[in-house]
PDB file of N, CA and C in Angstrom:
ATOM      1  N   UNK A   1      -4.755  34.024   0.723  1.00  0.00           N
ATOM      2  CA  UNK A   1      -4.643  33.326  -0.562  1.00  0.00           C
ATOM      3  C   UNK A   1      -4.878  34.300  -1.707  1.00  0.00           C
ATOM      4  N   UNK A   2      -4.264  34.175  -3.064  1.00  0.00           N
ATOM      5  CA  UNK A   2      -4.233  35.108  -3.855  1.00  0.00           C
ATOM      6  C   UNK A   2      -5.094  34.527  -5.408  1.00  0.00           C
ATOM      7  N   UNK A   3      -5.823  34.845  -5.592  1.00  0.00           N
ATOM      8  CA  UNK A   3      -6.825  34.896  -6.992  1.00  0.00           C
ATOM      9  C   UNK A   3      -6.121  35.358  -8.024  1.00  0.00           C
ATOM     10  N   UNK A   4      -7.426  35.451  -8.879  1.00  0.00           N
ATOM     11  CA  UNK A   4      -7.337  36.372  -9.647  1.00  0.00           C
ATOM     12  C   UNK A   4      -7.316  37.836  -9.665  1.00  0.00           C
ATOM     13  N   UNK A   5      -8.150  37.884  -8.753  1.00  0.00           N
ATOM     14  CA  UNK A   5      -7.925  39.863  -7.952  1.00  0.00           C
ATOM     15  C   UNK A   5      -6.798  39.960  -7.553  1.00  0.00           C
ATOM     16  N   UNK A   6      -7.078  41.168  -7.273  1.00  0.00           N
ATOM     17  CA  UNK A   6      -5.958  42.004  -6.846  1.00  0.00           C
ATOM     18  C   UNK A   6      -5.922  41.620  -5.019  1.00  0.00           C
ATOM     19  N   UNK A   7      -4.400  41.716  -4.638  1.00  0.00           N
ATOM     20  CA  UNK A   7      -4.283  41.413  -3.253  1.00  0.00           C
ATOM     21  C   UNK A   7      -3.659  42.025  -2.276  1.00  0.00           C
ATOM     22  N   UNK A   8      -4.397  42.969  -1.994  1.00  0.00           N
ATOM     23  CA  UNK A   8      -3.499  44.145  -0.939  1.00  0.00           C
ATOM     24  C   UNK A   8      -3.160  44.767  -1.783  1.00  0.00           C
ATOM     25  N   UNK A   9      -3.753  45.465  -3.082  1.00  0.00           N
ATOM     26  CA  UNK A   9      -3.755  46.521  -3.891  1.00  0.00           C
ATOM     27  C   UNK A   9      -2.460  46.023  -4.624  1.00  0.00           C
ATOM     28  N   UNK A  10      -2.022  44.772  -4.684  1.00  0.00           N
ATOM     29  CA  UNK A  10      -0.635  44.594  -5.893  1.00  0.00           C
ATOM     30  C   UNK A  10      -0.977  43.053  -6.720  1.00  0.00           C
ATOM     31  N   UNK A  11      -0.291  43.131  -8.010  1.00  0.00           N
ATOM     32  CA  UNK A  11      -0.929  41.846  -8.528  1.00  0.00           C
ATOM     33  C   UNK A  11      -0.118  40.684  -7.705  1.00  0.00           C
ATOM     34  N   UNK A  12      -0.820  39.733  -7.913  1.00  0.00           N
ATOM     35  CA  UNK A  12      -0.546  38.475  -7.858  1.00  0.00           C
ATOM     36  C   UNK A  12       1.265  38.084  -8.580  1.00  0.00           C
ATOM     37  N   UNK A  13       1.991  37.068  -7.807  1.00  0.00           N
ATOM     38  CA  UNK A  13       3.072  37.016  -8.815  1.00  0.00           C
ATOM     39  C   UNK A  13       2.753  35.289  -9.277  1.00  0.00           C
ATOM     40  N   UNK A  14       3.526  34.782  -9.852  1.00  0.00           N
ATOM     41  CA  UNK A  14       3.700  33.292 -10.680  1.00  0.00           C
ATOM     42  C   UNK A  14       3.619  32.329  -9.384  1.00  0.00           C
ATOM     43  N   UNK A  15       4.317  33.057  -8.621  1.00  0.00           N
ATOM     44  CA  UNK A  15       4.945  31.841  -7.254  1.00  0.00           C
ATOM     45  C   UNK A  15       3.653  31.684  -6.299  1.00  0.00           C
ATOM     46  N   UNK A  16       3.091  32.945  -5.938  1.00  0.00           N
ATOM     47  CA  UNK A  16       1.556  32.784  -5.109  1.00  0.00           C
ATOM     48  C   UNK A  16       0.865  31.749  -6.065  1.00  0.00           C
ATOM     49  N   UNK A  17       0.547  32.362  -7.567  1.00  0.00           N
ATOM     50  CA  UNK A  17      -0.559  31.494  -7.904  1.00  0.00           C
ATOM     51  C   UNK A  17      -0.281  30.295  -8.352  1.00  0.00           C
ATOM     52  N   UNK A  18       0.887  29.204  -8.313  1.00  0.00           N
ATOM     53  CA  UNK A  18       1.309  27.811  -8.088  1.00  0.00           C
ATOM     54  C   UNK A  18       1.014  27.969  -6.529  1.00  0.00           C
ATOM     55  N   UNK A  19       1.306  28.420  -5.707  1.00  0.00           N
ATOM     56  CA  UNK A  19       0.967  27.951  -4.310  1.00  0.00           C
ATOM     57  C   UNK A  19      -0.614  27.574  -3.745  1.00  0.00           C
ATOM     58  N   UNK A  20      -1.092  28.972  -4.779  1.00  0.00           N
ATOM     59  CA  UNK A  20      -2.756  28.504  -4.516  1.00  0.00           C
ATOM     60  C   UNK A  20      -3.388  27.113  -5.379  1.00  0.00           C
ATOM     61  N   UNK A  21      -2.586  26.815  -6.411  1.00  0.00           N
ATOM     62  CA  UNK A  21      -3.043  25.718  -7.021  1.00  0.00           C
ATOM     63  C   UNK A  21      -2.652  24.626  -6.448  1.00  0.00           C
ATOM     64  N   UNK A  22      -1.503  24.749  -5.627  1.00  0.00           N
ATOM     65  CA  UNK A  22      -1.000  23.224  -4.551  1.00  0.00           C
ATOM     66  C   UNK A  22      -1.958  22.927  -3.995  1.00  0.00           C
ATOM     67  N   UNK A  23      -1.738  24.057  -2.797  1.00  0.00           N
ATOM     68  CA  UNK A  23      -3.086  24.419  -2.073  1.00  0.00           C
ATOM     69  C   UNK A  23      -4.113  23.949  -2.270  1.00  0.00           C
ATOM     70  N   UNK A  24      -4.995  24.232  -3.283  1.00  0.00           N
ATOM     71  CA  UNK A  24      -6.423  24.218  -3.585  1.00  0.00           C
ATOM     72  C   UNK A  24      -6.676  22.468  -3.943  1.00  0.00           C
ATOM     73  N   UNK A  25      -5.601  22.018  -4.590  1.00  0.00           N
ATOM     74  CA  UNK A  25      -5.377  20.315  -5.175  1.00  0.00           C
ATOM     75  C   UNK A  25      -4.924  19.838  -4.481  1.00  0.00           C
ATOM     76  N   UNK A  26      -3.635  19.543  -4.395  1.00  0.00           N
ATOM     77  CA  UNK A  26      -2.861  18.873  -3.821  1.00  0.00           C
ATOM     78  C   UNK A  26      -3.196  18.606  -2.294  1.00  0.00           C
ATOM     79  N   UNK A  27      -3.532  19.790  -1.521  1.00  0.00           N
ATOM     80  CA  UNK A  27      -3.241  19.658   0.214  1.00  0.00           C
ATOM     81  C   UNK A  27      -4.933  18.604   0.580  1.00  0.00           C
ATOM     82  N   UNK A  28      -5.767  19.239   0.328  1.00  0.00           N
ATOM     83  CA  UNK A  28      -6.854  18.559   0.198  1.00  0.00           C
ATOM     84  C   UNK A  28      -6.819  16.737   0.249  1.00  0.00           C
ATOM     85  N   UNK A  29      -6.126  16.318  -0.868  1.00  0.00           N
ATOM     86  CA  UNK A  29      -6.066  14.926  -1.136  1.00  0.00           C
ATOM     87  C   UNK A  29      -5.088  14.537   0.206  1.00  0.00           C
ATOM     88  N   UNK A  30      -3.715  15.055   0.272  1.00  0.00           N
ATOM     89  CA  UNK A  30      -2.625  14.784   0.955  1.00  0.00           C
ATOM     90  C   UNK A  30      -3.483  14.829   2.755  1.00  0.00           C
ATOM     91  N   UNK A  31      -4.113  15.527   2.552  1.00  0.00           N
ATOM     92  CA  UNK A  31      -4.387  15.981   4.271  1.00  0.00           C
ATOM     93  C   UNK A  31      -5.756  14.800   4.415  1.00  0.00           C
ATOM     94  N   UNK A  32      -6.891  14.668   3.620  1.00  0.00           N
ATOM     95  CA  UNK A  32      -7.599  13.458   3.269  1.00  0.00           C
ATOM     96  C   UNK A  32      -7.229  11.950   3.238  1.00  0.00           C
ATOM     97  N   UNK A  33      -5.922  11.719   2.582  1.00  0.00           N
ATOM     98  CA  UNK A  33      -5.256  10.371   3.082  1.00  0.00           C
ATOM     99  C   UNK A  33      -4.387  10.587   4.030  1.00  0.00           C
ATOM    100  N   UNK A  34      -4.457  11.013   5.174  1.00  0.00           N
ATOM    101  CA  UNK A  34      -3.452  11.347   6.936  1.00  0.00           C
ATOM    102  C   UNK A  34      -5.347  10.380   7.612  1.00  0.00           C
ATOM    103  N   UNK A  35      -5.943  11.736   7.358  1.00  0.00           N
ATOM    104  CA  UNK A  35      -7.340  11.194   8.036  1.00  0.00           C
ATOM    105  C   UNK A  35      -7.660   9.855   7.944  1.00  0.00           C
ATOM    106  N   UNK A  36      -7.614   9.662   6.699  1.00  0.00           N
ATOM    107  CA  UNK A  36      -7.682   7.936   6.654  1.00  0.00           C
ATOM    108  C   UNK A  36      -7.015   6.868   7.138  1.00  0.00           C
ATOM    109  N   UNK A  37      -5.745   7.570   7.314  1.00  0.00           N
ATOM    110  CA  UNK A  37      -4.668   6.068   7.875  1.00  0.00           C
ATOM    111  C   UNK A  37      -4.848   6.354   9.289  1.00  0.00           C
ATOM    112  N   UNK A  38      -4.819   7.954   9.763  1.00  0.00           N
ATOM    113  CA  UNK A  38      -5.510   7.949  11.060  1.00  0.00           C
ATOM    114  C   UNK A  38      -6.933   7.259  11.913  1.00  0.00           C
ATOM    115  N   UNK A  39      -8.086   7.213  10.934  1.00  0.00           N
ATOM    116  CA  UNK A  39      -9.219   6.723  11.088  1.00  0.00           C
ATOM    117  C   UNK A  39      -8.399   5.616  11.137  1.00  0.00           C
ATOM    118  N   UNK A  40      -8.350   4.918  10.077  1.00  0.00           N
ATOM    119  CA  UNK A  40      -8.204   3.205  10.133  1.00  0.00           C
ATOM    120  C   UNK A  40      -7.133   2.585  11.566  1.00  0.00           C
ATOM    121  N   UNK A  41      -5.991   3.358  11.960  1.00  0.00           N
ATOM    122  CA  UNK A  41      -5.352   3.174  12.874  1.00  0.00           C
ATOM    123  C   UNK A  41      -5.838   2.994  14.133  1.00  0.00           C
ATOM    124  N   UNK A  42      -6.989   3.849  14.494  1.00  0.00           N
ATOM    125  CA  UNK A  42      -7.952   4.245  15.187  1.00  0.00           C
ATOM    126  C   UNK A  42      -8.752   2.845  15.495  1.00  0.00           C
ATOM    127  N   UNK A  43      -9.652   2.630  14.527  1.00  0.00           N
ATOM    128  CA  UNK A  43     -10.159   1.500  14.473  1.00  0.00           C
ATOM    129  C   UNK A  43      -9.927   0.062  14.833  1.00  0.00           C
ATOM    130  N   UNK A  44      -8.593   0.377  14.422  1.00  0.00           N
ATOM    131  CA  UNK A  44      -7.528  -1.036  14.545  1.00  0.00           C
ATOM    132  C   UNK A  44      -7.233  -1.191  15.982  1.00  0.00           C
ATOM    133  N   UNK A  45      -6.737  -0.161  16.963  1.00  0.00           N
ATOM    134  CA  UNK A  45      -6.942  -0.243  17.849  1.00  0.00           C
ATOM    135  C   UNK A  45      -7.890  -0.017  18.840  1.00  0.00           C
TER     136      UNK A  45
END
């Protein structure tokens, strides 16, 4: 994953650091409601 540092001695481009912001937001929530419909599915049966 790419920061604000430097990464493998070259900067960062535009496209890594939208990927780390998906990443960091987006996958979290998305992968958090799977668990849930999984849990509840779970339950149900």
């Amino acid at each position: 994953m790419c920061g604000d540092e430097y990464n493998g001695g070259r900067v960062c481009t535009v496209g890594e650091g939208i990927m780390v912001k998906f990443y960091t937001i987006k996958l979290p929530k998305f992968l958090g409601g799977i668990v849930r419909a999984m849990l509840n599915s779970f339950k149900k049966g």
